[in-house]
N, C-alpha and C. Protein backbone atom coordinates (compact mmCIF):
# COMPACT_ATOMS: atom_id res chain seq x y z
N UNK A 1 -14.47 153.77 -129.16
CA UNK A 1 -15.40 154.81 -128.85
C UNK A 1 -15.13 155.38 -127.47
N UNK A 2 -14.85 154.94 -126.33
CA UNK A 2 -14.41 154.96 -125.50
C UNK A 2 -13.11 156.26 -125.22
N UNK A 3 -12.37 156.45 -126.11
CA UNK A 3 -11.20 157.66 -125.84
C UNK A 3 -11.98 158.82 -126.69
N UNK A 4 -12.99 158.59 -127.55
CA UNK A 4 -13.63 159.66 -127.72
C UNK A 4 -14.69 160.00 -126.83
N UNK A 5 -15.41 159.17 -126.00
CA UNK A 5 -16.30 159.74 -125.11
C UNK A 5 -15.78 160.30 -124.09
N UNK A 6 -14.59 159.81 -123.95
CA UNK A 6 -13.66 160.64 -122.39
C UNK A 6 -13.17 161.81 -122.47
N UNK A 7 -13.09 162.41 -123.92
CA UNK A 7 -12.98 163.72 -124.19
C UNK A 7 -13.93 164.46 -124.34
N UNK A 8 -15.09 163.97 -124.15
CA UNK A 8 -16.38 164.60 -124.54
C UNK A 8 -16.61 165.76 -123.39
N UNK A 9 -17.45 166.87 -123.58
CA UNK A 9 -17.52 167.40 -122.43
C UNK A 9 -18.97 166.94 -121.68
N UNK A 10 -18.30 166.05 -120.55
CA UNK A 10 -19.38 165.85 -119.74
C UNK A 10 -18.82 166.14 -118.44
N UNK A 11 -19.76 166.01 -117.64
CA UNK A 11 -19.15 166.19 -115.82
C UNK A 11 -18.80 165.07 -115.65
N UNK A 12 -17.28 164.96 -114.81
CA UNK A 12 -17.10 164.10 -114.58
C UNK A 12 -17.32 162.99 -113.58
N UNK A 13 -18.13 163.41 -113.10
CA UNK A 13 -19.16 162.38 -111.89
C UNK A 13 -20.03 161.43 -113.12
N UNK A 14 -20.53 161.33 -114.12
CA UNK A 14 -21.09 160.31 -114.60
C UNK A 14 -20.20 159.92 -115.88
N UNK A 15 -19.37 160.32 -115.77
CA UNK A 15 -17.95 159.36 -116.83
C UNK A 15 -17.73 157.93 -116.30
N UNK A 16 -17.32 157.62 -115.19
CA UNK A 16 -17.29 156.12 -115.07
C UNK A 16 -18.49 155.65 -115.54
N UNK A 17 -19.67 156.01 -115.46
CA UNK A 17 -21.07 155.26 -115.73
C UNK A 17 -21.26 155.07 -116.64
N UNK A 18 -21.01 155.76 -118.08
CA UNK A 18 -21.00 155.96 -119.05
C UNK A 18 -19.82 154.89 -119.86
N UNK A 19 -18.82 154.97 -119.33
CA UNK A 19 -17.96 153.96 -119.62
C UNK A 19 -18.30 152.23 -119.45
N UNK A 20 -18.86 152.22 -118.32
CA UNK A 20 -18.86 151.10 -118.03
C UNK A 20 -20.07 150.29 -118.65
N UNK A 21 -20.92 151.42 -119.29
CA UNK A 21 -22.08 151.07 -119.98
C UNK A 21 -21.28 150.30 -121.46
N UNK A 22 -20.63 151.53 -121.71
CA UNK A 22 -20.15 151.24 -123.47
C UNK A 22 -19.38 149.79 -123.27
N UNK A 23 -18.28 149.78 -122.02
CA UNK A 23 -17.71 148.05 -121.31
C UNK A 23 -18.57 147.12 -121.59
N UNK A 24 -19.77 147.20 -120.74
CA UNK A 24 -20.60 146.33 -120.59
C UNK A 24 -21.22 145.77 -122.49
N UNK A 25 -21.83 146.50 -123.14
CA UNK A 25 -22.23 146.50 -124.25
C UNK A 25 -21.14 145.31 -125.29
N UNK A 26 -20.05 145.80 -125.25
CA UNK A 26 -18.66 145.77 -125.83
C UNK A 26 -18.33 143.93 -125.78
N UNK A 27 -18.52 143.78 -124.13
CA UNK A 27 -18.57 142.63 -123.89
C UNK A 27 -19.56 141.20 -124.60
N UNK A 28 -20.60 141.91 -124.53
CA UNK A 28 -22.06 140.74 -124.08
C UNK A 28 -22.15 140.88 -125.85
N UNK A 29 -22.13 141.42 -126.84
CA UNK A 29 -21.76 141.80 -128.15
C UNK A 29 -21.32 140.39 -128.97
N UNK A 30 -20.01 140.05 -128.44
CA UNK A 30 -19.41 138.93 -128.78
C UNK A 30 -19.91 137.48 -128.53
N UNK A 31 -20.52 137.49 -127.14
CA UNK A 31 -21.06 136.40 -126.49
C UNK A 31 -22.40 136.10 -127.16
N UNK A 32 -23.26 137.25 -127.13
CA UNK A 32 -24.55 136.98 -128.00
C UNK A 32 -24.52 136.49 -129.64
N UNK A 33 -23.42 137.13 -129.96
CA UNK A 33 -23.37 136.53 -131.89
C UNK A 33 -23.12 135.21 -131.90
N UNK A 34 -22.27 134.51 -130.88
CA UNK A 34 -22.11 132.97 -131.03
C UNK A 34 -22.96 132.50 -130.33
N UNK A 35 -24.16 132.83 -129.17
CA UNK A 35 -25.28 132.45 -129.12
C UNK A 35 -26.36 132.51 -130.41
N UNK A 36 -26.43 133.22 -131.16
CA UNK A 36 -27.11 133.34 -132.20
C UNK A 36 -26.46 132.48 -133.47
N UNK A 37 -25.70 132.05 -133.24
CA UNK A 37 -24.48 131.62 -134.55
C UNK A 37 -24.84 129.90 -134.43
N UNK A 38 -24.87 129.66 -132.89
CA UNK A 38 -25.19 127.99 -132.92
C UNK A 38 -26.29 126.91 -133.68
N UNK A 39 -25.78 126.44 -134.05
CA UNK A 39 -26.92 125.14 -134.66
C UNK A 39 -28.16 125.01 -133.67
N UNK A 40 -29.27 125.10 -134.40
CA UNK A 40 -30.65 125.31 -133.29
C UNK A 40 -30.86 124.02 -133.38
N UNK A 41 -30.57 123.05 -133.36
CA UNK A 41 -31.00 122.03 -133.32
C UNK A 41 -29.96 120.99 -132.43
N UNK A 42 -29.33 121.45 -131.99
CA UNK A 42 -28.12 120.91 -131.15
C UNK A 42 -28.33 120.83 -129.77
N UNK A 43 -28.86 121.12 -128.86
CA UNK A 43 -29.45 121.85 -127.77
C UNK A 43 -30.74 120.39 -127.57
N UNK A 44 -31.55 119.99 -128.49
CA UNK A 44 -32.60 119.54 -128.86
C UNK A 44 -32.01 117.72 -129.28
N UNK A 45 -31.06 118.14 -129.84
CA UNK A 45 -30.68 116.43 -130.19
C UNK A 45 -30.28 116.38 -128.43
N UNK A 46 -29.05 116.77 -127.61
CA UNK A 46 -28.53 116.18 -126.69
C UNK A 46 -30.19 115.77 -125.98
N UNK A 47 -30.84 116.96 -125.83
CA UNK A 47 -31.57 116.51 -124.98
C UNK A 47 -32.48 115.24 -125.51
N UNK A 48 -32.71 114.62 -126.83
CA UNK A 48 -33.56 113.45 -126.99
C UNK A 48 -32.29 112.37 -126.82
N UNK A 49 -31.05 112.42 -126.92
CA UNK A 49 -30.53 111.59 -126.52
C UNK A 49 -29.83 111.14 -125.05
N UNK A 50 -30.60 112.07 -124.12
CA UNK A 50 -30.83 112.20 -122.69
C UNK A 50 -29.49 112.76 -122.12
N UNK A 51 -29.16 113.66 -122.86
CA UNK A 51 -27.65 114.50 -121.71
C UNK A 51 -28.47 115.40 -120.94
N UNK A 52 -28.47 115.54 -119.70
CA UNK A 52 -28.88 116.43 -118.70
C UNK A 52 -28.63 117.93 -119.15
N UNK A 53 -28.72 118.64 -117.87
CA UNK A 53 -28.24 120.45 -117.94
C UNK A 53 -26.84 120.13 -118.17
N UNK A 54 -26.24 120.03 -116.50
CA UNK A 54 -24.78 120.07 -116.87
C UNK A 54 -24.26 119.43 -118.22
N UNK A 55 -24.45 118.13 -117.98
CA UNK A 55 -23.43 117.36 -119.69
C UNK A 55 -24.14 118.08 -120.66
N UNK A 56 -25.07 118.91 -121.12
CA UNK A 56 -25.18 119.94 -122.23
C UNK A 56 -24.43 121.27 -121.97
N UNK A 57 -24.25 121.67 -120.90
CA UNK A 57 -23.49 122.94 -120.45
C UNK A 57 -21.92 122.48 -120.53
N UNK A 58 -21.76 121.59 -120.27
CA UNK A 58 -19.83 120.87 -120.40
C UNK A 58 -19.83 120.19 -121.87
N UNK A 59 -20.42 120.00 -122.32
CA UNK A 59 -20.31 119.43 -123.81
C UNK A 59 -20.44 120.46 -124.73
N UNK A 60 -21.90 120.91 -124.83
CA UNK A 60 -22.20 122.08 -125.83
C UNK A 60 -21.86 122.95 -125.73
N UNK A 61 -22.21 123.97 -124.52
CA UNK A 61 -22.52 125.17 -124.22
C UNK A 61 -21.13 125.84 -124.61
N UNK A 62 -20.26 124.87 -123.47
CA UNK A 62 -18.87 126.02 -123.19
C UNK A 62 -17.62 125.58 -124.42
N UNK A 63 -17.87 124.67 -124.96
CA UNK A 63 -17.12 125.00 -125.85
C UNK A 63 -17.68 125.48 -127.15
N UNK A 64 -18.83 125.55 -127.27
CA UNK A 64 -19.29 126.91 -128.39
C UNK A 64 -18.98 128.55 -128.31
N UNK A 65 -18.62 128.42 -126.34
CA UNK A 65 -18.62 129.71 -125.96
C UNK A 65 -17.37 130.20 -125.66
N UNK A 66 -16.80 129.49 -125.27
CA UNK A 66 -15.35 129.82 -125.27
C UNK A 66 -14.70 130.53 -125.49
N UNK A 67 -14.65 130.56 -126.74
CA UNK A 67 -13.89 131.53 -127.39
C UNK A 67 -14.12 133.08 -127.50
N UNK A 68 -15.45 132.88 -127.51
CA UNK A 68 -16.06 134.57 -127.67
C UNK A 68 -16.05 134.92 -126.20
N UNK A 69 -15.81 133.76 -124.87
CA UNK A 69 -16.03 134.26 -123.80
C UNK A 69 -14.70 135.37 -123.35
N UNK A 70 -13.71 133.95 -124.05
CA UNK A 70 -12.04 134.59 -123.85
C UNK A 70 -11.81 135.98 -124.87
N UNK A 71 -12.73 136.43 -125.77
CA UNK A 71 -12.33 137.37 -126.69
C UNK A 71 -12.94 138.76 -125.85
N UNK A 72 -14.31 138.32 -125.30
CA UNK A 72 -14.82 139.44 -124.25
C UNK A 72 -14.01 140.04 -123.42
N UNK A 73 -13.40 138.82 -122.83
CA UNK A 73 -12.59 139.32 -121.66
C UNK A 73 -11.05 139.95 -121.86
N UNK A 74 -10.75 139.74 -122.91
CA UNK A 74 -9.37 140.20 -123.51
C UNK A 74 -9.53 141.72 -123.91
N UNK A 75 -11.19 141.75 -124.53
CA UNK A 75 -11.75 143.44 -124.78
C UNK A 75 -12.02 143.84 -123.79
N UNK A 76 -12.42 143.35 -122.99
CA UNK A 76 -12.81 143.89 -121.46
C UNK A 76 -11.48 144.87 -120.61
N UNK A 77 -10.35 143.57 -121.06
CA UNK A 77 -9.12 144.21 -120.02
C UNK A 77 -8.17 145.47 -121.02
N UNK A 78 -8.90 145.37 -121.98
CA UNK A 78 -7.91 146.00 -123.21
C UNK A 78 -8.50 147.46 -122.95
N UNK A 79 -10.07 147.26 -122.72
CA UNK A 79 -10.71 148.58 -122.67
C UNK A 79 -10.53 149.16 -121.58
N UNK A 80 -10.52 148.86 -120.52
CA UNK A 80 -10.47 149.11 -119.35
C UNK A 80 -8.91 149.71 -118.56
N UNK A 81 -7.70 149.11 -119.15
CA UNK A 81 -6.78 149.86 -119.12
C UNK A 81 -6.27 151.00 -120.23
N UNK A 82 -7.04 151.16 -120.94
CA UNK A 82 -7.19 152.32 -122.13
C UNK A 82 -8.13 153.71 -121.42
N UNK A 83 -9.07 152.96 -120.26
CA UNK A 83 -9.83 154.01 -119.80
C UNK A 83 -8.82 154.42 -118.39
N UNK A 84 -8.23 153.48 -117.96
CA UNK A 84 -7.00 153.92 -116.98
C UNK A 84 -6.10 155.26 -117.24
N UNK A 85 -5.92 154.44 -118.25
CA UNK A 85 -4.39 155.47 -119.19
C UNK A 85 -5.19 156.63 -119.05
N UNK A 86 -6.41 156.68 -120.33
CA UNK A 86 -6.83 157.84 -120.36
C UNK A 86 -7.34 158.99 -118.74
N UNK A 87 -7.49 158.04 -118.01
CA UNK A 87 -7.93 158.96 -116.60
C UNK A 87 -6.44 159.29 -115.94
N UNK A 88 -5.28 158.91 -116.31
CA UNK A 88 -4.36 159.45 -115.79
C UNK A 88 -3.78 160.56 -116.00
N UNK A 89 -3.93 160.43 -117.50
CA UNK A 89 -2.99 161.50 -118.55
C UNK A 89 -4.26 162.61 -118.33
C-alpha cells in the first residue's frame, strides 16, 4: 500500500507521516495475532507453578514472540527501503 500512497497526490510535508503510520500499523499487525493466537491458559499455569515476571517473559513470552517479532522487523526494513527507493526515483 505504501508505493501507492506515495503516488497519491498529497503535499509532501505530511508524506513521511503518513508512511510511518501505515509502518507502524504493518508492524504491531503481526505481533498482536500471536498475542491473540497464545494458549490463555499458559500465562496462568507458570504463574500457579510460581515462575516470576522475568522466567515467564524468558520462557513464555519471547519465544511465542519471536518469530512474529523477527517477521515485523524484516517488514519493517523491507518497507522502509521501498519508501527510500521510492523517495529517490
Amino acid at each position: 500500500m505504501l508505493p501507492a500512497f506515495h503516488k497519491a497526490i498529497i503535499s509532501g510535508s505530511y508524506l513521511p507521516f503518513w508512511q510511518g503510520v501505515l509502518l507502524a500499523t504493518a508492524i504491531v499487525f503481526p505481533i498482536g495475532n500471536a498475542v491473540l493466537r497464545r494458549p490463555s491458559d499458559l500465562t496462568r499455569a507458570a504463574i500457579g507453578l510460581g515462575a516470576d515476571t522475568t522466567a515467564r517473559l524468558r520462557l513464555i513470552w519471547l519465544p511465542l514472540l519471536l518469530p512474529s517479532i523477527l517477521f515485523s522487523s524484516l517488514l519493517a526494513a523491507v518497507l522502509s527501503f521501498t519508501c527510500a527507493a521510492l523517495d529517490l526515483s
